[in-house]
PDB file of N, CA and C in Angstrom:
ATOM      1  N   UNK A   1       8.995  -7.439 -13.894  1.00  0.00           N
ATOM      2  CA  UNK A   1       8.252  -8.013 -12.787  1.00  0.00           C
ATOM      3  C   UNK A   1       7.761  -6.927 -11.837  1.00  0.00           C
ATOM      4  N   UNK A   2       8.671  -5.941 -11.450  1.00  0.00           N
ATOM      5  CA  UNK A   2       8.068  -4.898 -10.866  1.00  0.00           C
ATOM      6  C   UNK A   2       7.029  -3.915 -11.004  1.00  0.00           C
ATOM      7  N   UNK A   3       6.823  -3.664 -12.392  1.00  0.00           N
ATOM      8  CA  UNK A   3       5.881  -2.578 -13.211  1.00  0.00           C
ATOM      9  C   UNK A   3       4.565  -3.875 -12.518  1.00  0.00           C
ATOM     10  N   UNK A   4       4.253  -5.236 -13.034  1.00  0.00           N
ATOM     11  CA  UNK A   4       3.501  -6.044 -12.737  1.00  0.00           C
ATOM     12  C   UNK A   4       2.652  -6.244 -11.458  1.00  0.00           C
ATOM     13  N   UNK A   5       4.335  -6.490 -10.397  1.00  0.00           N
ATOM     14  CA  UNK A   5       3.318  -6.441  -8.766  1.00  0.00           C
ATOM     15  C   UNK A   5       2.691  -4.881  -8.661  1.00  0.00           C
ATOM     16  N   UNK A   6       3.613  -3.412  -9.206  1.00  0.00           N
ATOM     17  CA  UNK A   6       3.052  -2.423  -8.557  1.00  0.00           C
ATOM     18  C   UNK A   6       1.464  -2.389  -9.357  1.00  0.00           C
ATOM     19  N   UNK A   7       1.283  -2.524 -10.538  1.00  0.00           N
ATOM     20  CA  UNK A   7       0.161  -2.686 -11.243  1.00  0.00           C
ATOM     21  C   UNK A   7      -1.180  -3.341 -10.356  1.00  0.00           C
ATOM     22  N   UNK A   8      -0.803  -4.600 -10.442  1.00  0.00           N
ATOM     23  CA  UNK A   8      -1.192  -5.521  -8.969  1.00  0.00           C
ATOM     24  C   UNK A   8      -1.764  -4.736  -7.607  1.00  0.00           C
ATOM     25  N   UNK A   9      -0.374  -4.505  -6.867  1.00  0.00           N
ATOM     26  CA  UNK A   9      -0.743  -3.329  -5.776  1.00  0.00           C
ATOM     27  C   UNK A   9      -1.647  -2.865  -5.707  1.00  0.00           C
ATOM     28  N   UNK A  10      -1.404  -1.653  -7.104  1.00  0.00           N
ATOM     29  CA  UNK A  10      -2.710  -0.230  -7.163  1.00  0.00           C
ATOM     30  C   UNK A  10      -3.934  -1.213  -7.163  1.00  0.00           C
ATOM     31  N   UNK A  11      -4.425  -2.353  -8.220  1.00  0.00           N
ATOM     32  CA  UNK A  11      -5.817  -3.095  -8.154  1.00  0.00           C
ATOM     33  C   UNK A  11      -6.370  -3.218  -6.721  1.00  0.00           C
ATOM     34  N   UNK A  12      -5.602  -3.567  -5.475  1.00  0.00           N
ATOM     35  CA  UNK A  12      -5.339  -3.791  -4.438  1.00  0.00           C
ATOM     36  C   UNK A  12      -6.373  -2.755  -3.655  1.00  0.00           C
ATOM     37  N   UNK A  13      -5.242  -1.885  -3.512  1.00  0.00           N
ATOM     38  CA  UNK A  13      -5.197  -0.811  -2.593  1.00  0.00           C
ATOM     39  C   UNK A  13      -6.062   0.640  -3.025  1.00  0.00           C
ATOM     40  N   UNK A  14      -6.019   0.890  -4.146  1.00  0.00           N
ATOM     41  CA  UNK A  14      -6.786   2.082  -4.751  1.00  0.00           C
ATOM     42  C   UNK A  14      -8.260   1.945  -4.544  1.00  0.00           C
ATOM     43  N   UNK A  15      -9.123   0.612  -4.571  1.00  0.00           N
ATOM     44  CA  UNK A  15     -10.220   0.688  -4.257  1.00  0.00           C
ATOM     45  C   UNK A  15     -10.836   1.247  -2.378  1.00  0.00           C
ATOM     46  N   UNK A  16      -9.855   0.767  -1.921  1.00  0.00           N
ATOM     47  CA  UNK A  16      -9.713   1.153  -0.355  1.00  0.00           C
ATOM     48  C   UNK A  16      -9.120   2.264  -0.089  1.00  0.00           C
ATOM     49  N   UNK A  17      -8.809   2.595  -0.570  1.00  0.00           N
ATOM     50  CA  UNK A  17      -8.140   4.275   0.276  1.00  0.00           C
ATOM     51  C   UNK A  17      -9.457   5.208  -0.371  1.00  0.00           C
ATOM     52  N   UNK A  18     -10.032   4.894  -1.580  1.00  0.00           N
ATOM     53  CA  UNK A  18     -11.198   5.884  -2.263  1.00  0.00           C
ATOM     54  C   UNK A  18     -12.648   5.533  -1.297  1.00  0.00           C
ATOM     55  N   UNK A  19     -11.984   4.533  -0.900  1.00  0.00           N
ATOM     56  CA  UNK A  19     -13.727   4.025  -0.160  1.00  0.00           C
ATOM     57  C   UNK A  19     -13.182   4.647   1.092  1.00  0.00           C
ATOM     58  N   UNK A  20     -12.291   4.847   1.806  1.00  0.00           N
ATOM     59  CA  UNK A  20     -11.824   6.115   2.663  1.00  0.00           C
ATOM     60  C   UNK A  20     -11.897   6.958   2.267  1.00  0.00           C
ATOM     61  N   UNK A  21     -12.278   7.788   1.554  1.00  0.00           N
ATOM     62  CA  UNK A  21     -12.411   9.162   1.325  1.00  0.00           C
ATOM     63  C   UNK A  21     -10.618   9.543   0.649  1.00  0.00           C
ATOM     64  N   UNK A  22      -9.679   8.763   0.265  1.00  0.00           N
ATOM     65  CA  UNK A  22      -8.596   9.669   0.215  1.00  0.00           C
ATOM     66  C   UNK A  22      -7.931   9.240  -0.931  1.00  0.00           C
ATOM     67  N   UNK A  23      -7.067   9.898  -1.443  1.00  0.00           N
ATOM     68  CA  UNK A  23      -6.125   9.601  -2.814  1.00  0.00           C
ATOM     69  C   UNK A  23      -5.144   8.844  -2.471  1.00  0.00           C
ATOM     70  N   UNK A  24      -4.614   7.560  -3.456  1.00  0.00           N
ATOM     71  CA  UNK A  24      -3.620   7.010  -3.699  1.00  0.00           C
ATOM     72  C   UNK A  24      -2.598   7.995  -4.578  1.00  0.00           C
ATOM     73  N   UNK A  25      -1.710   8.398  -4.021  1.00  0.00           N
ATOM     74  CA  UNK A  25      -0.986   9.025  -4.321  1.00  0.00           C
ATOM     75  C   UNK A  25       0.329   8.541  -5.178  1.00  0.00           C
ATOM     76  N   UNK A  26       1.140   7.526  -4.541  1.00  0.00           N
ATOM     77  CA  UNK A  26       2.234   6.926  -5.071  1.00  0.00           C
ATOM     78  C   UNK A  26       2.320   5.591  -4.658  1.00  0.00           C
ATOM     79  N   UNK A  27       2.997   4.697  -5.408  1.00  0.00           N
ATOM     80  CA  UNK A  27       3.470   3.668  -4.823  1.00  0.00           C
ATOM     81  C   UNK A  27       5.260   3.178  -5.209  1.00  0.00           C
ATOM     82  N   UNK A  28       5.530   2.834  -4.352  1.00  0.00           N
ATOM     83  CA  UNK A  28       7.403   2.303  -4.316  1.00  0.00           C
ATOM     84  C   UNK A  28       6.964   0.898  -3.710  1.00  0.00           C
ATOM     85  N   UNK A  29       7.964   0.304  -4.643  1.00  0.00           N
ATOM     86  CA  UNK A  29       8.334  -1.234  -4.095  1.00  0.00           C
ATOM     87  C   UNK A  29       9.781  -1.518  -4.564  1.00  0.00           C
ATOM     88  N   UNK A  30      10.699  -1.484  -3.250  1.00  0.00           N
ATOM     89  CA  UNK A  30      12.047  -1.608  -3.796  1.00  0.00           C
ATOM     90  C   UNK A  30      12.691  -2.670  -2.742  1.00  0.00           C
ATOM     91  N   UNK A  31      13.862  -2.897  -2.753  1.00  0.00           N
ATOM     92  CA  UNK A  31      14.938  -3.541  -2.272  1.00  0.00           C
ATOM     93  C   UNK A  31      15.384  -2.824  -1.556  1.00  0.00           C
ATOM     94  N   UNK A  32      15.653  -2.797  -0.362  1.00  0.00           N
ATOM     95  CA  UNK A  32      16.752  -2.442   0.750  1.00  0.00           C
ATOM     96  C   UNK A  32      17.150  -2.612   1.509  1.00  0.00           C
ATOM     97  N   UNK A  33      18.055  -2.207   2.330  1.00  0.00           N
ATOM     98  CA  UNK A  33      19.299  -2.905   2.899  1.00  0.00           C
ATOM     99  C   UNK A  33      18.284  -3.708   4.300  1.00  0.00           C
ATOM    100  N   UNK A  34      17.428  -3.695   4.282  1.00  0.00           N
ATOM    101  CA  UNK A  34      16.599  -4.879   5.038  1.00  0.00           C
ATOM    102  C   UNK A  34      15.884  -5.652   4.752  1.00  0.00           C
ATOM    103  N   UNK A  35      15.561  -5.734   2.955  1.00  0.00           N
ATOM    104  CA  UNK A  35      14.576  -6.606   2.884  1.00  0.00           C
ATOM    105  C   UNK A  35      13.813  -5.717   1.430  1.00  0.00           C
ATOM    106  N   UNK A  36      12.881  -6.373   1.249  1.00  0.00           N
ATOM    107  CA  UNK A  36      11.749  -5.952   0.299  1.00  0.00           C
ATOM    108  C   UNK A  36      10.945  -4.459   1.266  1.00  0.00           C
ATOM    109  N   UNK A  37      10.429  -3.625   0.404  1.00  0.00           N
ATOM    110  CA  UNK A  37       9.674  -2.570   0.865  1.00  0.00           C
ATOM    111  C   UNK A  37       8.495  -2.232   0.440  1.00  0.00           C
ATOM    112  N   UNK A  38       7.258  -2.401   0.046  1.00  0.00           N
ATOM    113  CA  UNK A  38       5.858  -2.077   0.058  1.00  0.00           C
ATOM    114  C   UNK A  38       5.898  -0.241   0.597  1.00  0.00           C
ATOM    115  N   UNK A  39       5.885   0.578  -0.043  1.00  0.00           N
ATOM    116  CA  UNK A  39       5.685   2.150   0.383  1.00  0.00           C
ATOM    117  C   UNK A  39       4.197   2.460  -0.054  1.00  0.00           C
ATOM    118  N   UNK A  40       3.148   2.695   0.766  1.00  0.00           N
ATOM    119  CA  UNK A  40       2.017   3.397  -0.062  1.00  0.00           C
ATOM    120  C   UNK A  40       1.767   4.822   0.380  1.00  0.00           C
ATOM    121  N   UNK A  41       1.576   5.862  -0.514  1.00  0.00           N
ATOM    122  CA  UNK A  41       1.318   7.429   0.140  1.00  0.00           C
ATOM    123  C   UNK A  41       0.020   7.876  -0.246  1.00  0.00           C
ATOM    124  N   UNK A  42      -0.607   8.352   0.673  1.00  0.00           N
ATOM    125  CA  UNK A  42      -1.870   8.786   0.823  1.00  0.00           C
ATOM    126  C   UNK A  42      -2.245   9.886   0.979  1.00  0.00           C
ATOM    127  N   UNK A  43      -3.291  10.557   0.470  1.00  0.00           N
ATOM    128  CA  UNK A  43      -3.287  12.019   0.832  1.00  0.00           C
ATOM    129  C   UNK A  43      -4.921  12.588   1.104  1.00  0.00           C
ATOM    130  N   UNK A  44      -5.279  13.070   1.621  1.00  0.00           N
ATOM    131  CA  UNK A  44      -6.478  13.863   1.883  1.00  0.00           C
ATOM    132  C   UNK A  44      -6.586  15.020   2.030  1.00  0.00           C
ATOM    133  N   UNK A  45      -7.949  16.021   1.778  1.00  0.00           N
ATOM    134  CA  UNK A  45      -7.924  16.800   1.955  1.00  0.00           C
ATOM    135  C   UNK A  45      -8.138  16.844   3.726  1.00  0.00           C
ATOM    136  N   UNK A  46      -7.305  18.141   3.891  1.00  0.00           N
ATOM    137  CA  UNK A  46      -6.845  18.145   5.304  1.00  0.00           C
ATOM    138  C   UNK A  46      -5.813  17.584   6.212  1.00  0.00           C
ATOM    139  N   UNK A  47      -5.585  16.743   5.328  1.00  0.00           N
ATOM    140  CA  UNK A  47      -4.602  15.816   5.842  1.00  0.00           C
ATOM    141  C   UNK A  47      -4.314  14.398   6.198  1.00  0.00           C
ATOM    142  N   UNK A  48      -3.275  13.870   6.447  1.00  0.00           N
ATOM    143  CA  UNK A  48      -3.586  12.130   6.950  1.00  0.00           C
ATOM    144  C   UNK A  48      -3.213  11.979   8.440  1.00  0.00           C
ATOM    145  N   UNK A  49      -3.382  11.177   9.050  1.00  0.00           N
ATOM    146  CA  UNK A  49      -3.442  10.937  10.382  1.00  0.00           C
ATOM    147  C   UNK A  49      -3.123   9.591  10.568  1.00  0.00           C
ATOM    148  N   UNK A  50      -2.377   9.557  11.119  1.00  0.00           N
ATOM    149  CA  UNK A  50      -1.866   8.250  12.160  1.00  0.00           C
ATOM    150  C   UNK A  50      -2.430   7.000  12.043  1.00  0.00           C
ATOM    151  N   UNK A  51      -4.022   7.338  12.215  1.00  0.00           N
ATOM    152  CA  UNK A  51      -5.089   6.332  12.209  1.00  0.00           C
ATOM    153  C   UNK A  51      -5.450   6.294  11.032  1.00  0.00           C
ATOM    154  N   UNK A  52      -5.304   6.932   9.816  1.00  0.00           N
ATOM    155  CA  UNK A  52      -5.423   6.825   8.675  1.00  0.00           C
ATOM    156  C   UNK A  52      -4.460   5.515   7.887  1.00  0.00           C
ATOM    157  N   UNK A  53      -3.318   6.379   8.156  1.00  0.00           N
ATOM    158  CA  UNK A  53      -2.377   5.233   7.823  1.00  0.00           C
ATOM    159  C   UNK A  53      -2.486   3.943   8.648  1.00  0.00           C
ATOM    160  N   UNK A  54      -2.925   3.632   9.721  1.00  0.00           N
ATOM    161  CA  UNK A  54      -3.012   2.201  10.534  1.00  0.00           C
ATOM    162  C   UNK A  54      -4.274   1.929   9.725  1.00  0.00           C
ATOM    163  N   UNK A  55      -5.310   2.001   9.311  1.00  0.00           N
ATOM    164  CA  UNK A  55      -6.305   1.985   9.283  1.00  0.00           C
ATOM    165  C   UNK A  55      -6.452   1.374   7.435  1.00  0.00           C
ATOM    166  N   UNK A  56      -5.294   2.172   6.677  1.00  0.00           N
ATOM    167  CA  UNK A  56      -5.270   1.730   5.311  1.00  0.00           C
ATOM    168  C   UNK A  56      -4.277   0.346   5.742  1.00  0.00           C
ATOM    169  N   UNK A  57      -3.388   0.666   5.666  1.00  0.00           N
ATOM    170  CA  UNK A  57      -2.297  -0.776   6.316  1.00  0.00           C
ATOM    171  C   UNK A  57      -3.392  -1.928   7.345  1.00  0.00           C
ATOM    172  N   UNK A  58      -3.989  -2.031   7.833  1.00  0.00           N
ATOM    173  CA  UNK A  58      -4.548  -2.914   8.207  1.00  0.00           C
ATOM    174  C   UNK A  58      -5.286  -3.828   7.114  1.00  0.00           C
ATOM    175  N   UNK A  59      -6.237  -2.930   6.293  1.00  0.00           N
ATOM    176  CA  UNK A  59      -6.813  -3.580   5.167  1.00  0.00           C
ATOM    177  C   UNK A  59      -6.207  -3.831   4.175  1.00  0.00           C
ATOM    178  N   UNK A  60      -5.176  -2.972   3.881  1.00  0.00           N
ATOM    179  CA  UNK A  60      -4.366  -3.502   2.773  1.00  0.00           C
ATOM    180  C   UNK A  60      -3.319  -4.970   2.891  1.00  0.00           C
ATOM    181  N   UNK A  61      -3.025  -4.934   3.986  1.00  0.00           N
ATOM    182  CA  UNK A  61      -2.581  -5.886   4.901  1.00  0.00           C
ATOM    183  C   UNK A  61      -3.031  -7.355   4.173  1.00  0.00           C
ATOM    184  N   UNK A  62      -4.542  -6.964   5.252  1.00  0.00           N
ATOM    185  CA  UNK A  62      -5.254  -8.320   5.201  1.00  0.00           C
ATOM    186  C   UNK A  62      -6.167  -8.600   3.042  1.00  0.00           C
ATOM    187  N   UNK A  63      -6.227  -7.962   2.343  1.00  0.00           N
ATOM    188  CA  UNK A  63      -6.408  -8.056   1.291  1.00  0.00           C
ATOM    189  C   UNK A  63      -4.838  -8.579   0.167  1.00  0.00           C
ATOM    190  N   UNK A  64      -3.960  -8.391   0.681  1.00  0.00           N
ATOM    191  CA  UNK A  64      -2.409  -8.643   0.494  1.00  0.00           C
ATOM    192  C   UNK A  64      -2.127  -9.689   0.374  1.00  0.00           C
ATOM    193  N   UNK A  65      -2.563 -10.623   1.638  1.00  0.00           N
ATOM    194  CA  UNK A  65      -2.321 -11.742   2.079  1.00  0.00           C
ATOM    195  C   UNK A  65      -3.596 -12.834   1.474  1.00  0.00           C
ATOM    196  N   UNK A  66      -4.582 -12.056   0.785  1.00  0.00           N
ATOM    197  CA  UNK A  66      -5.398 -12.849  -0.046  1.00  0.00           C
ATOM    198  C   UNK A  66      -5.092 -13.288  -1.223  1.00  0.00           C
ATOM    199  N   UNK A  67      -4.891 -11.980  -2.317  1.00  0.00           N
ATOM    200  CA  UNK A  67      -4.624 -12.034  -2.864  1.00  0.00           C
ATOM    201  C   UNK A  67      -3.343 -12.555  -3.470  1.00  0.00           C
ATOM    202  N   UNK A  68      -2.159 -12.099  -2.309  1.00  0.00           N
ATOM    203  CA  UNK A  68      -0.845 -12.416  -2.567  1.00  0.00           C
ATOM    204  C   UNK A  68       0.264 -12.230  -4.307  1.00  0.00           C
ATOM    205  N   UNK A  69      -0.248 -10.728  -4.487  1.00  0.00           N
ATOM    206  CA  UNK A  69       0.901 -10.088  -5.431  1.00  0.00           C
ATOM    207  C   UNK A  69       1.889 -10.360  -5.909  1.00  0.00           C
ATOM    208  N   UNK A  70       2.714 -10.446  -4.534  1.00  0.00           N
ATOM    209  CA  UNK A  70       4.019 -10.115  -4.000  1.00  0.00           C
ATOM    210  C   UNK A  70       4.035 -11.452  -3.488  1.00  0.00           C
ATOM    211  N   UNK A  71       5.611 -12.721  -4.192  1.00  0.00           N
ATOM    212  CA  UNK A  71       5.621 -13.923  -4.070  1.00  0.00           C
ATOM    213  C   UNK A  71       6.342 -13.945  -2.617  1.00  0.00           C
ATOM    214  N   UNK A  72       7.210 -12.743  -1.859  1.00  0.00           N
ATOM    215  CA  UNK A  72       8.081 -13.262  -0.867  1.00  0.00           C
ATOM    216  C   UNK A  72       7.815 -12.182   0.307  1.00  0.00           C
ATOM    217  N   UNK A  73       8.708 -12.162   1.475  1.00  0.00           N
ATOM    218  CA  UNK A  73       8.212 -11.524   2.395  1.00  0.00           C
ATOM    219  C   UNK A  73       8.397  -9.714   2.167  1.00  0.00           C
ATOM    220  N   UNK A  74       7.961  -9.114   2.864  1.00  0.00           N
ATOM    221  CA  UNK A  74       8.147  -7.681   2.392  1.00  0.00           C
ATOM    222  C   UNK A  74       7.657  -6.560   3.706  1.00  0.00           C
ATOM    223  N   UNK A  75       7.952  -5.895   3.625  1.00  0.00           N
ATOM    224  CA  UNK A  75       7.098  -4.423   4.535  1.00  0.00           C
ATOM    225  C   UNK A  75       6.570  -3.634   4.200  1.00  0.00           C
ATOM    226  N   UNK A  76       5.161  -3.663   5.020  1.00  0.00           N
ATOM    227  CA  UNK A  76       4.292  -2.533   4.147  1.00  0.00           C
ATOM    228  C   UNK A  76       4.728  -1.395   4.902  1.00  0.00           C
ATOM    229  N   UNK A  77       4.446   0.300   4.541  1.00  0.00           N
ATOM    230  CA  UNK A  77       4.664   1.373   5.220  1.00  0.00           C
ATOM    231  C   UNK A  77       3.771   1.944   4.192  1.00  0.00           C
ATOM    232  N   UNK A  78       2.579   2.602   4.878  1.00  0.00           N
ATOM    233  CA  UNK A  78       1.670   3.792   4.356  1.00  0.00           C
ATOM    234  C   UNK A  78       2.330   5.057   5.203  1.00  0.00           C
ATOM    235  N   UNK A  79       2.156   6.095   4.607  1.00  0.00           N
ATOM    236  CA  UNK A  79       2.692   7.161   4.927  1.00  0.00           C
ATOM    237  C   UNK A  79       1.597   8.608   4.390  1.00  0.00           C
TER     238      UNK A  79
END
């Protein structure tokens, strides 16, 4: 089930971080001691910024909640 949502995910999110100018780098989706975890890492040349990461997490966010991947609650964190 996991290989599936992260599969999912990347369909997601990889079109939007490239239409930002930046690489999808990794993705983690695990269990921990608070809950479900959504990890996405991003990278650019030069670097990522604050507003980068708010800026992917916002859309990934709201495309998330369209689509809906991921059957239960979870946390996203771009990094």
């Amino acid at each position: 089930m996991s290989a599936d949502i992260l599969e999912s995910v990347r369909e997601i999110v990889e079109p939007i971080v490239i239409a930002e100018g930046m690489e999808l780098v990794h993705i983690e989706y695990r269990r921990e001691r608070g809950g479900w975890v959504l990890r996405l890492y991003i990278d650019k040349e030069g670097g990522v910024t604050i507003d980068d990461c708010s800026n992917i997490s916002r859309q990934t966010s709201h495309l998330m909640d369209i689509g809906e991947p991921i059957p239960h609650s979870y946390v996203l964190e771009v990094s």
